[in-house]
C-alpha atoms as a PDB file:
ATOM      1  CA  UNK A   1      15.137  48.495 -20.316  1.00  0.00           C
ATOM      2  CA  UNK A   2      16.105  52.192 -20.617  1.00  0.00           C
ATOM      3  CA  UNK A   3      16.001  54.501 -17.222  1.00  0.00           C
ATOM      4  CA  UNK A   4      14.134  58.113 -17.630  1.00  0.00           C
ATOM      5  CA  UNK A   5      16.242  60.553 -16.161  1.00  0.00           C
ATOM      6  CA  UNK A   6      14.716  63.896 -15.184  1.00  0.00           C
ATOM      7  CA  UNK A   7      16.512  66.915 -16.536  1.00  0.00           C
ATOM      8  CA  UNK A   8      17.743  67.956 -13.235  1.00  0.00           C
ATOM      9  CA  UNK A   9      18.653  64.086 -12.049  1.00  0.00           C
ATOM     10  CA  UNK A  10      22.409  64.500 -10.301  1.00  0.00           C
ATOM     11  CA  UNK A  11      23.750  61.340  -9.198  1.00  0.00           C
ATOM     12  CA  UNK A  12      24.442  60.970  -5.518  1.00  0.00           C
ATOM     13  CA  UNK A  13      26.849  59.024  -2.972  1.00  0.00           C
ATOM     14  CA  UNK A  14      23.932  58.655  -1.075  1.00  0.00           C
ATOM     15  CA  UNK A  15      22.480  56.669  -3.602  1.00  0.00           C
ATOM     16  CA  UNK A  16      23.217  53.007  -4.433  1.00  0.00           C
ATOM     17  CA  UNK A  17      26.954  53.473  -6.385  1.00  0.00           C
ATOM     18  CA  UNK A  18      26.057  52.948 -10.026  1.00  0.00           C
ATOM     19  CA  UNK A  19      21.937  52.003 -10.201  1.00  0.00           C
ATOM     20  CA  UNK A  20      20.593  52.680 -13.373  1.00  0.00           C
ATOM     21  CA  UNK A  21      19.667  55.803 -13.295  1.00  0.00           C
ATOM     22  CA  UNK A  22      23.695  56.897 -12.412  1.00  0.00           C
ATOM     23  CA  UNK A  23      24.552  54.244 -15.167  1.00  0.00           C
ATOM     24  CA  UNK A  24      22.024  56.033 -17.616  1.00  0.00           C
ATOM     25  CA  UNK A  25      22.878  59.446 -16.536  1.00  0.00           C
ATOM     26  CA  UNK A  26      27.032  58.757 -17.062  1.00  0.00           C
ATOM     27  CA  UNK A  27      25.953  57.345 -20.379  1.00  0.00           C
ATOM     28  CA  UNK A  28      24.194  60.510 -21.675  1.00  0.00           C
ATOM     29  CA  UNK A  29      26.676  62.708 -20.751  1.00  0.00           C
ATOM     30  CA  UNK A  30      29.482  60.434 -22.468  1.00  0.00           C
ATOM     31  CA  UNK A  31      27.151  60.538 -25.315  1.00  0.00           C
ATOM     32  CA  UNK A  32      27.092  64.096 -25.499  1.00  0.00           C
ATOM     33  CA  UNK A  33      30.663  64.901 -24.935  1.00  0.00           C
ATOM     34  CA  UNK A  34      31.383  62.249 -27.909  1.00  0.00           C
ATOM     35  CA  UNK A  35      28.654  64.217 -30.201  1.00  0.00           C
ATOM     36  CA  UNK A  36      30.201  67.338 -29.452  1.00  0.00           C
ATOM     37  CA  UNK A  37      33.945  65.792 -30.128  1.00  0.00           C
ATOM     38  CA  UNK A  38      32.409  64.724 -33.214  1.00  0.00           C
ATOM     39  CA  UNK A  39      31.178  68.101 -34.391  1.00  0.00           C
ATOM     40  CA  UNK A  40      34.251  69.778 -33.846  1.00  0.00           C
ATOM     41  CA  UNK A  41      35.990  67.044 -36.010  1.00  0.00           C
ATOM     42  CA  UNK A  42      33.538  68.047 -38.788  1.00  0.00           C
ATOM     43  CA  UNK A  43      34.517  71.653 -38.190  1.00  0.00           C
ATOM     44  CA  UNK A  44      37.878  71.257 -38.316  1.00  0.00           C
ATOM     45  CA  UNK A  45      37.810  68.953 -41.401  1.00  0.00           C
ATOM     46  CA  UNK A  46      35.844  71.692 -43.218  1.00  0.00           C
ATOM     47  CA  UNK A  47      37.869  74.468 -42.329  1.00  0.00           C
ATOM     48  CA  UNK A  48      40.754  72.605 -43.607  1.00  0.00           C
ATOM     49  CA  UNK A  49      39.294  71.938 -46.881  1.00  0.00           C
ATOM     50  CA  UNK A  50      38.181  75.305 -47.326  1.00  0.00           C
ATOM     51  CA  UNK A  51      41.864  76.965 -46.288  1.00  0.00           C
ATOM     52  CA  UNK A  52      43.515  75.230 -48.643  1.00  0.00           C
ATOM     53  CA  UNK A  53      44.990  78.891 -50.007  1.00  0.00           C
ATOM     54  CA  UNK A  54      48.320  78.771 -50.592  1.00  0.00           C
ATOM     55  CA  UNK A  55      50.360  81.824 -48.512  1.00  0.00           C
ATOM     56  CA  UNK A  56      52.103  84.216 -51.342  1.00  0.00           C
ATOM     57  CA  UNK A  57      53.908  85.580 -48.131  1.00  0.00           C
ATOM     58  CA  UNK A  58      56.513  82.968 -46.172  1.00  0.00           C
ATOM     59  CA  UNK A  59      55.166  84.516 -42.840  1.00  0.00           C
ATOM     60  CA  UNK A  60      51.887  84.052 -43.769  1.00  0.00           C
ATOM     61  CA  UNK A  61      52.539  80.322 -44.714  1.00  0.00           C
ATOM     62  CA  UNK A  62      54.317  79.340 -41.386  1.00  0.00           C
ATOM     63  CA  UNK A  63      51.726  80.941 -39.514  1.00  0.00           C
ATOM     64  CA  UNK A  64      48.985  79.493 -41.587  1.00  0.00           C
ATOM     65  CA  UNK A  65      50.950  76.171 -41.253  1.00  0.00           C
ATOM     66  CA  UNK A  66      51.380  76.135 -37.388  1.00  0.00           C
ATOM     67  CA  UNK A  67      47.829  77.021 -36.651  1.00  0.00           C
ATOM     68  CA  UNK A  68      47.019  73.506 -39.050  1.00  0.00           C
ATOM     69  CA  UNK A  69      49.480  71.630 -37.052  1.00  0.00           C
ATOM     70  CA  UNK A  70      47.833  72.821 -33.436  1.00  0.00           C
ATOM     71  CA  UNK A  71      44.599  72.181 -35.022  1.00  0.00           C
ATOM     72  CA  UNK A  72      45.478  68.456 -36.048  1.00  0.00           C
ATOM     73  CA  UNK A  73      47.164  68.066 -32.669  1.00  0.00           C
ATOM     74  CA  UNK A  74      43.909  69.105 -31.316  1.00  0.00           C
ATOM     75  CA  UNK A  75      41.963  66.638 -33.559  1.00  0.00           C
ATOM     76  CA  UNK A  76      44.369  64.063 -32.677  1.00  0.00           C
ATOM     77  CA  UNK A  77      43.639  64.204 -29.013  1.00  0.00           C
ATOM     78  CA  UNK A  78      39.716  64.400 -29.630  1.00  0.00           C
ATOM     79  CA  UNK A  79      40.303  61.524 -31.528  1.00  0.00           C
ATOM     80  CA  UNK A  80      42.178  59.758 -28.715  1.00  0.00           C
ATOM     81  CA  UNK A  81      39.471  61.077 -25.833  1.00  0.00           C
ATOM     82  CA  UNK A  82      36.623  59.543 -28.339  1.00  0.00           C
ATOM     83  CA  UNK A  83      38.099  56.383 -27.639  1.00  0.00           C
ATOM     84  CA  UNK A  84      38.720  56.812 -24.759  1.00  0.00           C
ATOM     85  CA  UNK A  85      35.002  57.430 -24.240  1.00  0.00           C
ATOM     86  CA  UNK A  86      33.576  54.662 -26.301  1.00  0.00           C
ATOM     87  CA  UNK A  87      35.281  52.287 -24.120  1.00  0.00           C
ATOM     88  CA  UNK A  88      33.349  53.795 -20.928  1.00  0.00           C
ATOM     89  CA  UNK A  89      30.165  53.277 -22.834  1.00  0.00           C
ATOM     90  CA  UNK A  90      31.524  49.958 -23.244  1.00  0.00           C
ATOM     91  CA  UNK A  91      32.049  49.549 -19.395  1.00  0.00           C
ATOM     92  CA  UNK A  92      28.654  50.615 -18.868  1.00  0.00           C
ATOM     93  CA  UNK A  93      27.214  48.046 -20.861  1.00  0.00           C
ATOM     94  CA  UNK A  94      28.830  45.754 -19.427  1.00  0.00           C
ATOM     95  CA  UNK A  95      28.512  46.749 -15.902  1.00  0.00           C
ATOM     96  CA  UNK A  96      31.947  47.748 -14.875  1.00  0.00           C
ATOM     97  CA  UNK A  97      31.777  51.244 -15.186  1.00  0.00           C
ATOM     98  CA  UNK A  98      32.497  53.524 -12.021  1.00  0.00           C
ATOM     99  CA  UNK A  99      35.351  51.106 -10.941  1.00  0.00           C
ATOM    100  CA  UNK A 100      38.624  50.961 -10.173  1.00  0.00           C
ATOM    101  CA  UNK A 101      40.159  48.801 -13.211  1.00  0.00           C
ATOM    102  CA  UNK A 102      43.037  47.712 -10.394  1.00  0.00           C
ATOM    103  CA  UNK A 103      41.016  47.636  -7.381  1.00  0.00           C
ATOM    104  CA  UNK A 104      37.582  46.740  -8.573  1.00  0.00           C
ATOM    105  CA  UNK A 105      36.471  49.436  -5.810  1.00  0.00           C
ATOM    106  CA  UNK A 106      34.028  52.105  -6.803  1.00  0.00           C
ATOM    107  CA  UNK A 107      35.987  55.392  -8.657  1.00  0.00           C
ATOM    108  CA  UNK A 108      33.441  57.642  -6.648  1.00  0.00           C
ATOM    109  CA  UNK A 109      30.674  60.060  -8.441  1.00  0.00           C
ATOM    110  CA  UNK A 110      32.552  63.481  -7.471  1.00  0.00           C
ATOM    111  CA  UNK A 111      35.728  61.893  -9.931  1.00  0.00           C
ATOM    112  CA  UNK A 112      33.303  60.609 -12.512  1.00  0.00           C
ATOM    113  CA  UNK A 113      31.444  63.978 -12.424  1.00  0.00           C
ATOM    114  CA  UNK A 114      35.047  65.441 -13.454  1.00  0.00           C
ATOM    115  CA  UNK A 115      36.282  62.949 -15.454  1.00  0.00           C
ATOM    116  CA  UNK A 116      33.635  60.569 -16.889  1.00  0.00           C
ATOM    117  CA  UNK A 117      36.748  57.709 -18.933  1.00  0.00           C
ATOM    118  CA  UNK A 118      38.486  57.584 -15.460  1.00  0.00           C
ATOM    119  CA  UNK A 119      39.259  53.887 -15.065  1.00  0.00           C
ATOM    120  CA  UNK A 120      41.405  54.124 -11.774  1.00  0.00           C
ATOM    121  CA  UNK A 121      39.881  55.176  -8.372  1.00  0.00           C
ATOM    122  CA  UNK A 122      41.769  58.299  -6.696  1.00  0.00           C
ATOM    123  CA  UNK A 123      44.331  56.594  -4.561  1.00  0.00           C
ATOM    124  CA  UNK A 124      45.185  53.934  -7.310  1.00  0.00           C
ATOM    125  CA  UNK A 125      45.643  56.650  -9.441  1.00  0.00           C
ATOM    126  CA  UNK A 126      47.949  58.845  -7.824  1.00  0.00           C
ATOM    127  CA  UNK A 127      50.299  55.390  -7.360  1.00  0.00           C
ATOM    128  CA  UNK A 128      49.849  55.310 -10.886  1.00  0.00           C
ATOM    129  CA  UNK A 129      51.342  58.737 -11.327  1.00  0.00           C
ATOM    130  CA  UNK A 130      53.999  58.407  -8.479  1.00  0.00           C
ATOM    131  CA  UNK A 131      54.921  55.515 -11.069  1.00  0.00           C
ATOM    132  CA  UNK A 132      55.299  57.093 -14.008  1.00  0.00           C
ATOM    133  CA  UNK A 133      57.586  60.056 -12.260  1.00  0.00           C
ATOM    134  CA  UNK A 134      59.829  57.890 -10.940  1.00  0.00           C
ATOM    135  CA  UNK A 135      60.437  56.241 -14.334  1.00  0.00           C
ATOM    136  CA  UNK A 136      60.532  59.380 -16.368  1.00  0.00           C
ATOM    137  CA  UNK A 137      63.251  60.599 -13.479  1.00  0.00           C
ATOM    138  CA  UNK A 138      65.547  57.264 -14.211  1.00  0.00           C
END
């Protein structure tokens, strides 16, 4: 059964967390955000293809170079975020998206407005960052 969403539907706290028409309106906007990582792929794969010139100039060719290595690091985290986002629509299908993977309590609508593939609810994330800075200072 697929939920209608009018084109000004913005999910609420007031609302039940997660009903269908929040789970349908998180899935569109993953969608899109996906379809537009997608297109920029493309975009970057063609320019590539077509800038395959090779620099007479050594300046020209490590400039030419770095701004092909920024643009594969760029690709490379697209790449990572698409996964990222597949696994949300994942979570949505099976009915776990919107919470916490560590506390199983809801993420909240204002952090999945802002980040749609968040898997850890505010507080559980910030211990998950305190974490992580602690073992990066050891």
């Amino acid at each position: 059964m697929t939920t209608i969403l009018s084109s000004n539907y913005k999910p609420t706290a007031k609302e039940k967390f997660m009903n269908a028409k929040q789970q349908e309106y998180f899935r569109q906007k993953l969608d899109k955000w996906r379809s537009e990582l997608l297109d920029e792929a493309s975009e970057t794969r063609q320019n590539l293809q077509e800038t395959n010139v090779v620099e007479a100039d050594i300046a020209d060719r490590a400039s030419t170079e770095t701004d092909r290595s920024l643009e594969l690091r760029t690709r490379d985290r697209a790449r990572k975020l698409i996964s990222k986002i597949d696994e949300a629509l994942e979570r949505i299908d099976d009915g776990s998206y919107g919470y916490c993977i560590e506390t199983d309590e809801p993420i909240g609508i204002q952090r999945l407005e802002a980040r749609p593939i968040a898997t850890l609810g505010l507080e559980a994330q910030e211990r998950h960052e305190k974490m992580e800075k602690i073992q990066r200072d050891d």
